[in-house]
Each structure stands twice: as structure tokens, then as C-alpha cells.
Protein backbone atom coordinates (compact mmCIF):
# COMPACT_ATOMS: atom_id res chain seq x y z
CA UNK A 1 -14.55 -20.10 -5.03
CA UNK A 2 -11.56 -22.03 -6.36
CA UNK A 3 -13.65 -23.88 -8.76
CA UNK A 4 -14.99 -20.41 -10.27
CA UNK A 5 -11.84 -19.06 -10.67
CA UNK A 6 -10.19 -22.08 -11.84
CA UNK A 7 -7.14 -24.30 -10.69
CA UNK A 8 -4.95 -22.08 -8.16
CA UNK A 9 -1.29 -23.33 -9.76
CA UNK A 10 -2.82 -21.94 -13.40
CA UNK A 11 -4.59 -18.87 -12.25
CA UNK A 12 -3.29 -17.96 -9.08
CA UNK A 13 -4.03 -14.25 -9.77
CA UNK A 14 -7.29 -14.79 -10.57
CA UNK A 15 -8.20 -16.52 -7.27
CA UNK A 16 -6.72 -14.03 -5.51
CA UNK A 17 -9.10 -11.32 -7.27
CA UNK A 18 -11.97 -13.04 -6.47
CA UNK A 19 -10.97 -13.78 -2.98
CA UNK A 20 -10.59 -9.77 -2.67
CA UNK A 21 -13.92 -9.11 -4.25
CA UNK A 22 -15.63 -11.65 -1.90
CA UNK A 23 -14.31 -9.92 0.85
CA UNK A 24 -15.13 -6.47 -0.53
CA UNK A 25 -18.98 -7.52 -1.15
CA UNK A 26 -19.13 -8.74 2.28
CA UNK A 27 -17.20 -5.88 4.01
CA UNK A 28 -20.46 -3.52 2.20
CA UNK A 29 -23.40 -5.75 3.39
CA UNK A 30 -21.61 -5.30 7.19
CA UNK A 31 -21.27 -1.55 6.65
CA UNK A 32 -24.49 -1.14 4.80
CA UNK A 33 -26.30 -2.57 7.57
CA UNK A 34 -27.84 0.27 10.16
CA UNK A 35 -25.48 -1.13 13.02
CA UNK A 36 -22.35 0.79 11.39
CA UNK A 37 -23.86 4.59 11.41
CA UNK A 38 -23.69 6.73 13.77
CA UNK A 39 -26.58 9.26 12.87
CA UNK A 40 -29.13 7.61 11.91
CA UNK A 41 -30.70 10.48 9.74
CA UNK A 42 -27.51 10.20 7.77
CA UNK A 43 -26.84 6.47 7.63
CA UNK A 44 -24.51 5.29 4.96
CA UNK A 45 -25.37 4.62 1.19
CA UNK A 46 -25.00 1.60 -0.10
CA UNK A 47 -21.98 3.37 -2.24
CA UNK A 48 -20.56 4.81 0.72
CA UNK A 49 -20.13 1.12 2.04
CA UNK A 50 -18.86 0.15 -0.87
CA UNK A 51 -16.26 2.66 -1.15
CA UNK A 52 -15.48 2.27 2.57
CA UNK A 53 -14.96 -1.37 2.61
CA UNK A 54 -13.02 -1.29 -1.01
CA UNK A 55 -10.81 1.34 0.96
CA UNK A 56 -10.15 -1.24 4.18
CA UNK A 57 -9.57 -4.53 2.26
CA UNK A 58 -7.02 -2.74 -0.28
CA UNK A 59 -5.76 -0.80 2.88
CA UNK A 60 -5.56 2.43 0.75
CA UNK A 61 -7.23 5.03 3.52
CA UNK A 62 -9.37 7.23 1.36
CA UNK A 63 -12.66 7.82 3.37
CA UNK A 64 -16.18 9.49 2.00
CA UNK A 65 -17.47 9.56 5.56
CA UNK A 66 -15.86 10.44 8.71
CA UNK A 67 -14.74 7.27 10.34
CA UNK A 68 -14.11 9.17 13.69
CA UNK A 69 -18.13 10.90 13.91
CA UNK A 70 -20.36 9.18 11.28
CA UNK A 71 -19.45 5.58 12.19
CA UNK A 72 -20.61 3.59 15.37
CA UNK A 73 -18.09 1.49 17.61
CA UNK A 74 -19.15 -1.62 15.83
CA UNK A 75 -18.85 0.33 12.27
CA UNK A 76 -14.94 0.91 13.11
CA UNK A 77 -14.65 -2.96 14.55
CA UNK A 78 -15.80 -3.98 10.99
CA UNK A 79 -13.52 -1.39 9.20
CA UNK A 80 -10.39 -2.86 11.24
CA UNK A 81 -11.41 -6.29 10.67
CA UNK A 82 -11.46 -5.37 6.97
CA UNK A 83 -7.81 -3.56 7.54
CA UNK A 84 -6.26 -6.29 9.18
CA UNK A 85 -7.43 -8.95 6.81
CA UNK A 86 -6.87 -7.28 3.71
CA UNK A 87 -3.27 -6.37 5.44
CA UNK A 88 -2.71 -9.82 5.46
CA UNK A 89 -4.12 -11.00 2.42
CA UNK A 90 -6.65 -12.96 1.60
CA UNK A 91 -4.54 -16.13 0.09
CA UNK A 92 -3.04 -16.14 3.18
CA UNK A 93 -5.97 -16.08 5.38
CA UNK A 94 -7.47 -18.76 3.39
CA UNK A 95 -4.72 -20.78 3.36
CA UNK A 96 -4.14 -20.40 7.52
CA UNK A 97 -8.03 -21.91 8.15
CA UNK A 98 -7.16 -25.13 5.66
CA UNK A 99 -4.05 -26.38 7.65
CA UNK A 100 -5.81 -24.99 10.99
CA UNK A 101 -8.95 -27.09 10.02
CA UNK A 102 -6.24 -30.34 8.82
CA UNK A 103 -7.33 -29.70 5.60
CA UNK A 104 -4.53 -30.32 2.99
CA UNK A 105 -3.93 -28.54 -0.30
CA UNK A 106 -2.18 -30.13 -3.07
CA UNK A 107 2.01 -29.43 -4.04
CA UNK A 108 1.25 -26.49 -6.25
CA UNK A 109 -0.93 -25.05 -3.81
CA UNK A 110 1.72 -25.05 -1.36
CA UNK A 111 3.86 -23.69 -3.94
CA UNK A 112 2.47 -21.10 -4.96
CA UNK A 113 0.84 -19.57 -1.65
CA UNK A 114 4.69 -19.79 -0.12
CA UNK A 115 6.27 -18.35 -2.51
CA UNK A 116 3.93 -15.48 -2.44
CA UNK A 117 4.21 -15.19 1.20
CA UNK A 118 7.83 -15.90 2.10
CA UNK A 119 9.35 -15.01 -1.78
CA UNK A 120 10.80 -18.80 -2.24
CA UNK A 121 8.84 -21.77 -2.62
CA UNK A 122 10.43 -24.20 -0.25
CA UNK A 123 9.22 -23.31 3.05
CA UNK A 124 6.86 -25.39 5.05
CA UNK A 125 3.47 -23.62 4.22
CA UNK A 126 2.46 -24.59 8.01
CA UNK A 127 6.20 -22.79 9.82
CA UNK A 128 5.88 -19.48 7.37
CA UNK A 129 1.67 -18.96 7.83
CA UNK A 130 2.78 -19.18 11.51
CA UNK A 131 5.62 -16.77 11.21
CA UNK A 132 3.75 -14.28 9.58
CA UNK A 133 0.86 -13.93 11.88
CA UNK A 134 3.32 -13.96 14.69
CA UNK A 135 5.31 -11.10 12.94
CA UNK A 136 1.96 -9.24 12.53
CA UNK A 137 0.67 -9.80 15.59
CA UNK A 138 3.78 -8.69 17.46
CA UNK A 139 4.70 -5.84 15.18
CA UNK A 140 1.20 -4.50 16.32
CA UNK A 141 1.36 -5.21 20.22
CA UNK A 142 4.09 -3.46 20.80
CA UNK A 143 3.17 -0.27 18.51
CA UNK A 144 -0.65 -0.66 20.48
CA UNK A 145 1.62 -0.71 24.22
CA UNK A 146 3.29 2.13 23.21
CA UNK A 147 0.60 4.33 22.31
CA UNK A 148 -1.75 3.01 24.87
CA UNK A 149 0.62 4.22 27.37
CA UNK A 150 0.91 7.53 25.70
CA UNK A 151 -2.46 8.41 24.86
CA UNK A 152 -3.63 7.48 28.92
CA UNK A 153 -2.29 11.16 29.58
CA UNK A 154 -5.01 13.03 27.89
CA UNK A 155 -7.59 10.06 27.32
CA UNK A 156 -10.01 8.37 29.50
CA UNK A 157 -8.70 4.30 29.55
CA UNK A 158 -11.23 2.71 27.31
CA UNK A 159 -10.74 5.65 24.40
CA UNK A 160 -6.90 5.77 24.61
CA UNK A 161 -6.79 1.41 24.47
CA UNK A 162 -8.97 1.71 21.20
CA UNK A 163 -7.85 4.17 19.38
CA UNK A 164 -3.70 2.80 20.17
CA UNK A 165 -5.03 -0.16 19.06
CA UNK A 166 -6.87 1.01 15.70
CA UNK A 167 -4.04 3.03 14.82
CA UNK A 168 -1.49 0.36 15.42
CA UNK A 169 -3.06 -2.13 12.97
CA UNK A 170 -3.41 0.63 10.49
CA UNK A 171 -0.38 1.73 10.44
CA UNK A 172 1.39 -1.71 10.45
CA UNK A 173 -1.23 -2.57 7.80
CA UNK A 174 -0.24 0.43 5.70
CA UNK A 175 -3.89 2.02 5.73
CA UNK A 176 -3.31 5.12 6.82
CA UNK A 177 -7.09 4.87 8.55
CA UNK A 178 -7.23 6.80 11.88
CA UNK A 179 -9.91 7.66 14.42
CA UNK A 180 -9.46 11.35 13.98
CA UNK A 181 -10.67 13.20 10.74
CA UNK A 182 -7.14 15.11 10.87
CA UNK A 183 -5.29 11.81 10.85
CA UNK A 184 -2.23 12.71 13.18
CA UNK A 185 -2.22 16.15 13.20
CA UNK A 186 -3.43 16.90 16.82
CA UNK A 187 0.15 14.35 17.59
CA UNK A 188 2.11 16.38 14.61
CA UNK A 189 5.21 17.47 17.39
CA UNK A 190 5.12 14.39 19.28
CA UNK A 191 8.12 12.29 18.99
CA UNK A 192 6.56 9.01 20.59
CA UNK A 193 3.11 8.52 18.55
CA UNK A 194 5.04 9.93 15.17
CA UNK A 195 8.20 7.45 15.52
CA UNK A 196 6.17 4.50 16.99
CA UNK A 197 3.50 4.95 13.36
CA UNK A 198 6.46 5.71 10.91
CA UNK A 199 8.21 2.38 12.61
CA UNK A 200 5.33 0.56 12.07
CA UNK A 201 4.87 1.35 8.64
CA UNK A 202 8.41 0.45 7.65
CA UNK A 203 8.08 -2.57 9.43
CA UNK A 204 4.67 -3.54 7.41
CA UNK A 205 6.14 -2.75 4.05
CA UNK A 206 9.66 -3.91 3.97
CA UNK A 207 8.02 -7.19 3.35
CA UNK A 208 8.13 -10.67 5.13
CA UNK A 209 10.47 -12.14 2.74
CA UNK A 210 13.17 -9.07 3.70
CA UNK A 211 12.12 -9.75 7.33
CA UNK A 212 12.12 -13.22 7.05
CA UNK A 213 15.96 -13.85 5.74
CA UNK A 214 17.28 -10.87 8.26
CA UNK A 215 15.91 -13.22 11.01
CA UNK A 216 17.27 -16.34 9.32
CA UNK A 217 20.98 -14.46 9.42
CA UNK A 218 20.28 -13.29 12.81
CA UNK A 219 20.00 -16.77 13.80
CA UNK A 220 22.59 -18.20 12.11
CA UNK A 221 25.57 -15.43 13.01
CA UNK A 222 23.73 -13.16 15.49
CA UNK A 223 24.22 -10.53 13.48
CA UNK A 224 23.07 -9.10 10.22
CA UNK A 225 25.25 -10.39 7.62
CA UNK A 226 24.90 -8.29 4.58
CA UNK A 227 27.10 -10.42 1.71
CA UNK A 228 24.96 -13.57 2.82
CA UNK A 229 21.17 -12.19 2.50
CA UNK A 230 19.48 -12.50 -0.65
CA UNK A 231 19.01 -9.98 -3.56
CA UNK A 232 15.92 -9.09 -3.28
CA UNK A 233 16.61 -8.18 0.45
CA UNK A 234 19.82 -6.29 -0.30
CA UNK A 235 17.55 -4.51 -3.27
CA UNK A 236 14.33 -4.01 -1.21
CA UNK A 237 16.32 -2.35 1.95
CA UNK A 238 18.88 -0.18 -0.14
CA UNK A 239 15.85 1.26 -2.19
CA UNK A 240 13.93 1.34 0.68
CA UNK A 241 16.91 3.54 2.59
CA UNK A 242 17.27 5.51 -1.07
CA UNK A 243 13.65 6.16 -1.29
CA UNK A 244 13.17 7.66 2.61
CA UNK A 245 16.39 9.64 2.79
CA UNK A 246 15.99 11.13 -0.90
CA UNK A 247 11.87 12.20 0.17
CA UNK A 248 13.18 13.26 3.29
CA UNK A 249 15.73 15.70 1.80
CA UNK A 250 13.46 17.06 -0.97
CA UNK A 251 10.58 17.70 1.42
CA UNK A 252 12.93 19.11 4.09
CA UNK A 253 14.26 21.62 0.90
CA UNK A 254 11.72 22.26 -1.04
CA UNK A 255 9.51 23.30 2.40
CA UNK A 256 12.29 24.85 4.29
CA UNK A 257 11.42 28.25 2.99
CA UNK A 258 7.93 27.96 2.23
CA UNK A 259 5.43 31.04 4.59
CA UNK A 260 3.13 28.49 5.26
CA UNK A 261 5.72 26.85 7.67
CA UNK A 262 6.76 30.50 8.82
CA UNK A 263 7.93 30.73 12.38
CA UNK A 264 7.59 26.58 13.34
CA UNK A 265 10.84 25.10 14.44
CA UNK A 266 13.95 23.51 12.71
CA UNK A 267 12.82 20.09 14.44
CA UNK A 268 9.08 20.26 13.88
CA UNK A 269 10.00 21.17 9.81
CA UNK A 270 12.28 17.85 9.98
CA UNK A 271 9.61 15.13 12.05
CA UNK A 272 7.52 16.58 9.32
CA UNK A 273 9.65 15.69 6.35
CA UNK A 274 10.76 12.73 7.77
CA UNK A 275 7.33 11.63 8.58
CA UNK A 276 5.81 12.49 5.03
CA UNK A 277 8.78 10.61 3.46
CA UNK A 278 7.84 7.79 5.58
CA UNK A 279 4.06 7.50 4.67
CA UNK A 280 3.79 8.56 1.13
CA UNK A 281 5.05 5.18 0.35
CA UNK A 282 1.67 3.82 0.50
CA UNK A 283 0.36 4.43 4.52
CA UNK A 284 -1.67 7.22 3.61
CA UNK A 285 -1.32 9.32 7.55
CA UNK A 286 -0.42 12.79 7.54
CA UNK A 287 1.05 14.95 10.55
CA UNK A 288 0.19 18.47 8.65
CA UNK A 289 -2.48 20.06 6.51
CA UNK A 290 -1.53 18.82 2.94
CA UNK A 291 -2.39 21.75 1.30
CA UNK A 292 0.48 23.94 3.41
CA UNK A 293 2.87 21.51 0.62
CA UNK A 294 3.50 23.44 -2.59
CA UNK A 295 3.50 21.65 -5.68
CA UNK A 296 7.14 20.87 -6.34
CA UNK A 297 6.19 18.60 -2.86
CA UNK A 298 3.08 17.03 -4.04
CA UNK A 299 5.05 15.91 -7.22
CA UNK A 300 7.84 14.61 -5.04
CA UNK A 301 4.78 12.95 -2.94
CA UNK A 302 3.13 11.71 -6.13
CA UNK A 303 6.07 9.60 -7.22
CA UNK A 304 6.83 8.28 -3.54
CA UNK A 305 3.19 6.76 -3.67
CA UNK A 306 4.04 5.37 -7.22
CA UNK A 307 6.64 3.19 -6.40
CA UNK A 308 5.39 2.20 -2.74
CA UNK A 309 7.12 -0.42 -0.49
CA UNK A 310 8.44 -4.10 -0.58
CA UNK A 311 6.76 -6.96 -2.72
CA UNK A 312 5.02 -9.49 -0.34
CA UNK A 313 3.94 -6.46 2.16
CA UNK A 314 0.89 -5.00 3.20
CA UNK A 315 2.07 -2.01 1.12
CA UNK A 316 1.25 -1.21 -2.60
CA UNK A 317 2.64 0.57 -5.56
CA UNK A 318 4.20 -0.91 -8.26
CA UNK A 319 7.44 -1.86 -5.68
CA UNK A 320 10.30 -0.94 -4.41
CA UNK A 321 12.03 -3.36 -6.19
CA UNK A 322 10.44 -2.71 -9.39
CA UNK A 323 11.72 1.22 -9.47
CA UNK A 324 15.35 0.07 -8.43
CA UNK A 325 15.51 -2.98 -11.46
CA UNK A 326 14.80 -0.35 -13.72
CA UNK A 327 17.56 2.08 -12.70
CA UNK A 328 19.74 -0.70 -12.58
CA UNK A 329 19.20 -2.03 -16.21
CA UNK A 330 19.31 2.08 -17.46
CA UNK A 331 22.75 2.30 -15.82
CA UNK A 332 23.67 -1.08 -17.20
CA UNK A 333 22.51 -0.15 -20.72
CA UNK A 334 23.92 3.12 -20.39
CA UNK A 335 27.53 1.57 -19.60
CA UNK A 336 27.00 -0.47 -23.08
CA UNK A 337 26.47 -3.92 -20.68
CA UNK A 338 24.04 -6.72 -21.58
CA UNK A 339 23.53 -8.16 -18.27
CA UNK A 340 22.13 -6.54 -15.55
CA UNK A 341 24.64 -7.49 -12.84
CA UNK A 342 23.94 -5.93 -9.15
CA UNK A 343 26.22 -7.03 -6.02
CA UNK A 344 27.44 -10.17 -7.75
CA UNK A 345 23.91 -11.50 -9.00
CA UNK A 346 22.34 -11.14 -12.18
CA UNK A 347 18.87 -10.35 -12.87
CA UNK A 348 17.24 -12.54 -14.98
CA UNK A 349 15.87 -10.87 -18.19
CA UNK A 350 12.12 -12.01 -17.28
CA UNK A 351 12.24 -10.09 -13.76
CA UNK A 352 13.25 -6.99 -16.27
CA UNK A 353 10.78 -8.10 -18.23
CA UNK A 354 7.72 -8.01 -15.40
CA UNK A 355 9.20 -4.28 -13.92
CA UNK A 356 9.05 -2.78 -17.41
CA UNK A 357 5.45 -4.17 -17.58
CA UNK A 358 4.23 -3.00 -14.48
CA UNK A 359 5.61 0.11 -14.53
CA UNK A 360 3.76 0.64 -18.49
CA UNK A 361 0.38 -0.72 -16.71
CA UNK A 362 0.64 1.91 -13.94
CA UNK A 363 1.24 4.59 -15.65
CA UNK A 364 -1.18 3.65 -18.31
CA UNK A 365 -3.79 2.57 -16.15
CA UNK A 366 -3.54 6.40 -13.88
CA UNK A 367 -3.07 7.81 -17.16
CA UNK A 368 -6.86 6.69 -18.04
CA UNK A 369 -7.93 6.83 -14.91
CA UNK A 370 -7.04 10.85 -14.46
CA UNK A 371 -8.68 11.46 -17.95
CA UNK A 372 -11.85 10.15 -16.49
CA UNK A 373 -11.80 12.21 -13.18
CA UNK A 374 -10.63 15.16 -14.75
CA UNK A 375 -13.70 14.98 -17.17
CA UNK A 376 -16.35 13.82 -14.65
CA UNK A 377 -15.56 16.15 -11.83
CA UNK A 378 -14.83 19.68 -14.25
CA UNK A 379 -18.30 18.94 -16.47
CA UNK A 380 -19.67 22.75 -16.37
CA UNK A 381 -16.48 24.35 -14.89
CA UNK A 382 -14.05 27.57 -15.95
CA UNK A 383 -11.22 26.48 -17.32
CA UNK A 384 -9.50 28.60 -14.80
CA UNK A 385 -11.28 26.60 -11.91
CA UNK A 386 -10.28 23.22 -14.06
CA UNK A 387 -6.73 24.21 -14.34
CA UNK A 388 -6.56 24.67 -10.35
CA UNK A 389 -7.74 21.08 -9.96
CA UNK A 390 -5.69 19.42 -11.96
CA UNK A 391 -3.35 18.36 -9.62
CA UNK A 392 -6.10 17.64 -6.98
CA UNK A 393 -7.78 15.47 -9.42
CA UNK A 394 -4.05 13.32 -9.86
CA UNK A 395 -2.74 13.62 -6.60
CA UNK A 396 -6.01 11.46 -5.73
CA UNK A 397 -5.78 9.10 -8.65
CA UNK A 398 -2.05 8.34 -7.50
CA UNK A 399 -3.24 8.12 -4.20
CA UNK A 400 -6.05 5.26 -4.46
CA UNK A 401 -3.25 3.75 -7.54
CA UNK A 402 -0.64 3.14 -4.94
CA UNK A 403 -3.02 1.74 -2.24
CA UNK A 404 -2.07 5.14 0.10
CA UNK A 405 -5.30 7.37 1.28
CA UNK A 406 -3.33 10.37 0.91
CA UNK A 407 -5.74 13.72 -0.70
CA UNK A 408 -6.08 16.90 -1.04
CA UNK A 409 -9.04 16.74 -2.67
CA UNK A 410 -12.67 16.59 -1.44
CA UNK A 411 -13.34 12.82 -1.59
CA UNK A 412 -16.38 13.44 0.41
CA UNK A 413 -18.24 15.56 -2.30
CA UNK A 414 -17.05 13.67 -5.98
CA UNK A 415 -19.39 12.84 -8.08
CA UNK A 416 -20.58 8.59 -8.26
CA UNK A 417 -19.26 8.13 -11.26
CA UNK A 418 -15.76 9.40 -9.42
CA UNK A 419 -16.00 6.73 -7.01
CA UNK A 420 -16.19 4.10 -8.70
CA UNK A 421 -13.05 4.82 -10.79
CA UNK A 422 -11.56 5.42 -7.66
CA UNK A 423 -13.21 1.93 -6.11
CA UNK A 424 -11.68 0.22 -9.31
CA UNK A 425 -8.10 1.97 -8.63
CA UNK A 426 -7.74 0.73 -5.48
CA UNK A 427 -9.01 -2.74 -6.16
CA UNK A 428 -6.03 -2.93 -9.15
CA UNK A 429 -3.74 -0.97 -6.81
CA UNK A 430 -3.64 -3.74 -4.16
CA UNK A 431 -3.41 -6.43 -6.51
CA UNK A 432 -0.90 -4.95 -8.82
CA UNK A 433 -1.87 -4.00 -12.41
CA UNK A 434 0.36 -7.35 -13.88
CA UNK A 435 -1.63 -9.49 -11.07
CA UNK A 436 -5.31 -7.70 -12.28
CA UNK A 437 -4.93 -8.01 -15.88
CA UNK A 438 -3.59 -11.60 -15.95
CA UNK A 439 -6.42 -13.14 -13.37
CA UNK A 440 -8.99 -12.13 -16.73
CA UNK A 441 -6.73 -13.92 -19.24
CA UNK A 442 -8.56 -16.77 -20.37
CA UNK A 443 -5.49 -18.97 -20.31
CA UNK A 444 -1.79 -18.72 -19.61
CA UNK A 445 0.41 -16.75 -22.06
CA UNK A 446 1.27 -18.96 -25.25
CA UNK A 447 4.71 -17.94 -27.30
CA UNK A 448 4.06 -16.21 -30.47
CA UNK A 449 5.50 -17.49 -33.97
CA UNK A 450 9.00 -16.43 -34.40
CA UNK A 451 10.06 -14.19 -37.22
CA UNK A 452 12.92 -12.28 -38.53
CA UNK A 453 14.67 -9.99 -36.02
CA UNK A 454 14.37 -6.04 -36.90
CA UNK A 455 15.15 -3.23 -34.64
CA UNK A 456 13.11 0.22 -34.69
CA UNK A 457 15.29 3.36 -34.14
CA UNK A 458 14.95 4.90 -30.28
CA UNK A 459 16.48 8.05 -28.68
């Protein structure tokens, strides 16, 4: 595989796209096989599989068959194997059955794999592949205890250990799968099962590197030293606190009032709120019908699932970190300042450089994407009937874009050709639109001649 994509330290994208697609074409001949449906006079298509294991391995959530009734026991296994690796990443997978097996990989190898793992590239490989299946591994024992222990009041044993422990590698994972075609609805005014998923899907996409240098400060002062973590920690949690309390507060407001919620209690309207702000950033569950929201919501939702979670998570959208660079260098500009100085650092004009990119190739790429759907699934319709699904049709390319399984729309019933844009979404999605369009470059980017400077006129 590394031969066919080419050296890892010159294409490192690339492999990891392949690596991805492997998985992908494997994950479909395991669901495609007749072991993985439940009724056999419905079994799944081979484009069902596909879709399903494209959904698993980018952890994105969007289903066109019910995992809870058309899937067997073994059909799920697969579909959480696929979760849990694609959670993880395949790089770092990979990487973890080398050193396991002794075999070595050269210094750019070990480079590059840690410093997409742990955010800095000198780390032993061996102590942070460790660390990060130990994080993942414990982040997901103690959400399965606690929901193992919940759901044995209304389940029988075996039924309440698998579905605690489906729904705890999900939700660390950021899938937003769940053994229930309502997701969490039937748990929407439980406190234990809604605060033990929405912790695990912080957890999941703060990122390792965030998690990593907390522990590292832990160690060294026993407490959480704030001056001494890194940047992209202090950035990643602040916009990570920004993001949650400013969905929280427009949910809670903009839903406050609306009938649909008529009657239901001051705490059940803020679990909700809270709960939606948590898992529009890319886990994809949802404790309520989606389409009691009203639009002004849904947009709010949209742009939550845009940005997404930490870098180096099992989380997607274009980052966390991206979004907050970007206000930063606006406010900067705005106060007539060259630099773009935050908390005594400044951000090197490249990282400005890559946000500004991937936030043009997201927006470009849904842009394109919601032109297609919206012409494929409204050939023959009103235009009154198109007009209604206009949003449907973008709330689900957003969705699948930021990896987060989230829809209001009837995935079950779009046409093929729907699919597979959706399929291709999710596959760019996961690996970031700068990561997909860079692993088909033929070569690394070459600076251009340079000519005279001449600035255009803006505003």
C-alpha cells in the first residue's frame, strides 16, 4: 500500500486516503456478505454496504438501513469494528501493528505519524501509540460501566451490556451510530445516559494533543496550569467552551417559545439544548425529533457541524481551531495589526494560510455538493415542493461534510446517484478537504515565479 501511494514523508495524505479506502472496500465485502442482514428477503445491496461502511470508517452516522432491525448481531460487530477503527485512524492502527510486530519504520515515518497523533513530532512513536489506545480504551470503559449499569433496569443483561457498549464507542468515536432507530430519544429526560454520551463526545473530540499536554501539566504541578499549556490547547478548549455555551444559548432561545416544545419542562428544554450543542459538533445523536427545531435552529445546527471539534480527534469539520484563527486574524486586521498575536504567541502566517484554505474548500466543496443533491433529488418536482426541501437537501450535505449523521431528511429513500455524493462527502469530510485534495497532487507544491506586487481593491 505504501509503495502505491508513494513515500509516506512526501505524501503522507495520500497514504492516509488509501488506507481509508482499503478499509472502506473491505468494511462492504463484510457487510455485503448474507451474515450481516437480518431479513433475508431484504438483505443489503451492495450500495447499501457501501454507504454503511463509508458511514462507520468516517464515523459520520448517516444510515440507509436500520442498524437496530435490518442488521444481524454480527452485522453491528462489523459496523463497530469499522467505528472504532476509523475512530482511531487508520495511520495509527497501522503504525501500532509495525512496532507491535518489531517492525521499524524509518525517521520520517516516525515523524510524521507523531506529529499527527500527539500534534509535535518528538514523542516516542512507541509511549504516544500506547497512550492513545489507553485513552480510548478507558474513555470507553467507563462510559460502557455507566450505562451498563443503567440500562440493567429495563433490559435483560446480555441486551443492556451490548448496546452500553455500542453506544459508548460511538459516542467516544464521534459516530453518532446507535442501536435504536430514534437514536436517544426513548433516554431524551435522563440525566445519566445523556451526560455520560455528551461527556464522551467531548472527550473524543477535544483531541489527544489537548488531552495529552493537560496530563503532562497535571503531572508536572498537579494541577492544570493554564499560562504553561500550549496554544493550540489554550485555542482548542476556549473555542471548544465558546462553541458549546454560544449553541447552547441560541438553541435554548431560539426554542424556548417554539409550540412544538409546548408544555415540556424548563429542565427537559435545557438537557435538550445542551445536548444538541454538544453533538452537532460532529457526533451525529439526537435526544428529540429534529424536525420539532425551526429553521433559525437548523442554521445554528448547520454551522456547529461546519466547524466540528479538535484537530487530531475522532471528530471532523474543518476544526475548532480553524474557525477561532480566523476570528482572530479578522479582529487583528480589523485593529490595523499585522501579526496575529493570541495570549502571547503568534500565529505563523502559513497556519493562517491552511485555515483560510480549508475553510474556501469546505464551503466550496458543500457548495457543489448541494447543487448536485438539490438537482438529483427535485428532477420532476413543484417548485413549491423543491423550495420546502431545500434546507433538507443542505442540512444533509453539512451533515455527511462535517463527518456528523445528523438529518432530517429521508436518507433511506434518495436516489443512487444521492449516495454516492453523499459516500464521497463523508470520505473528504473525515480526511479534511486540504488532506483530500493534496493526497491527488502529483508532487509537492513548487513556488511560483515572483513578480511585481499589486493589490486588488476589497470591501
Amino acid at each position: 500500500m505504501l509503495k502505491l501511494a508513494g513515500p509516506l514523508n512526501r505524501y503522507p495524505a495520500r497514504v492516509t486516503s488509501l488506507g481509508f479506502a482499503v478499509l472502506i472496500l473491505v468494511g462492504t465485502g463484510l457487510l455485503y456478505g448474507p451474515w450481516t442482514s437480518a431479513n433475508a428477503e431484504k438483505p443489503l445491496t451492495l450500495l447499501d454496504a457501501f454507504f454503511m461502511a463509508t458511514s462507520g470508517v468516517c464515523v459520520t452516522g448517516l444510515s440507509v438501513r436500520s442498524l437496530a432491525n435490518e442488521f444481524t448481531v454480527v452485522g453491528q460487530i462489523i459496523m463497530l469494528l469499522l467505528i472504532q477503527i476509523g475512530g482511531l485512524g487508520i495511520m495509527t492502527l497501522t503504525t501500532f501493528v509495525l512496532l507491535a510486530s518489531g517492525t521499524r519504520g524509518g525517521l520520517r515515518h516516525h515523524l510524521v505519524i507523531t506529529s499527527t497523533i500527539a500534534g509535535q513530532s518528538r514523542s516516542d512513536l512507541r509511549k504516544v501509540l500506547r497512550s492513545v489506545f489507553l485513552l480510548t480504551m478507558f474513555s470507553e470503559f467507563i462510559g460502557f460501566v455507566i450505562l451498563f449499569f443503567r440500562f440493567l433496569f429495563e433490559m435483560p443483561f446480555l441486551t443492556a451490556f451490548w448496546n452500553a457498549l455500542f453506544l459508548s464507542v460511538s459516542a467516544f468515536c464521534n459516530a453518532g451510530f446507535a442501536l435504536d432507530d430514534r437514536s436517544l430519544i426513548a433516554f431524551q429526560r435522563d440525566p445519566t445516559v445523556i451526560i455520560t454520551i455528551a461527556s464522551l463526545i467531548i472527550v473524543g473530540g477535544i483531541g489527544y494533543p489537548v488531552l495529552f499536554d493537560v496530563a503532562a501539566n497535571l503531572k508536572r504541578s498537579k494541577r492544570v496550569d493554564w499560562v504553561n499549556l500550549h496554544l493550540h490547547s489554550k485555542l482548542t478548549i476556549l473555542g471548544t467552551v465558546l462553541l458549546l455555551v454560544g449553541g447552547f444559548l441560541s438553541i435554548l432561545g431560539l426554542e424556548w417559545n417554539n409550540p412544538s416544545f409546548e408544555g415540556e419542562s424548563t429542565w427537559f428544554r435545557i438537557i435538550t439544548a445542551a445536548f444538541q450543542s454538544v453533538t452537532c459538533r460532529t457526533a451525529g445523536f439526537n435526544s428529540v425529533d429534529l424536525t420539532r427545531f425551526g429553521n433559525g435552529t437548523l442554521i445554528v445546527m448547520m454551522l456547529l457541524m461546519l466547524i466540528g471539534a479538535g484537530p487530531c480527534s475522532t471528530a471532523g469539520g474543518m476544526k475548532v481551531t480553524t474557525f477561532l484563527m480566523l476570528v482572530v486574524h479578522a479582529m487583528n486586521r480589523f485593529r490595523g495589526r499585522q501579526n496575529v498575536t493570541m495570549f502571547r504567541r503568534t500565529i505563523p502566517q502559513i497556519a493562517i494560510d491552511r485555515a483560510m484554505a480549508t475553510t474556501m474548500l469546505f464551503f466550496s466543496v458543500g457548495a457543489v455538493a448541494s447543487i448536485a443533491l438539490l438537482s438529483l433529488e427535485q428532477i420532476g418536482q413543484t417548485r413549491e415542493t423543491q423550495r420546502f426541501q431545500f434546507l433538507q437537501i443542505v442540512f444533509e450535505v453539512v451533515s455527511a461534510m462535517g463527518t456528523v449523521g445528523l438529518s432530517i431528511n429521508d436518507t433511506y429513500n434518495m436516489t443512487t446517484a444521492s449516495k454516492l455524493v453523499l459516500v464521497a462527502l463523508m470520505f473528504v469530510g473525515r480526511l479534511g478537504p486540504i488532506s483530500f485534495f493534496s493526497a491527488l497532487a502529483n508532487s509537492p507544491g513548487k513556488a511560483g515565479l515572483q513578480y511585481a506586487s499589486e493589490e486588488p481593491i476589497t470591501g
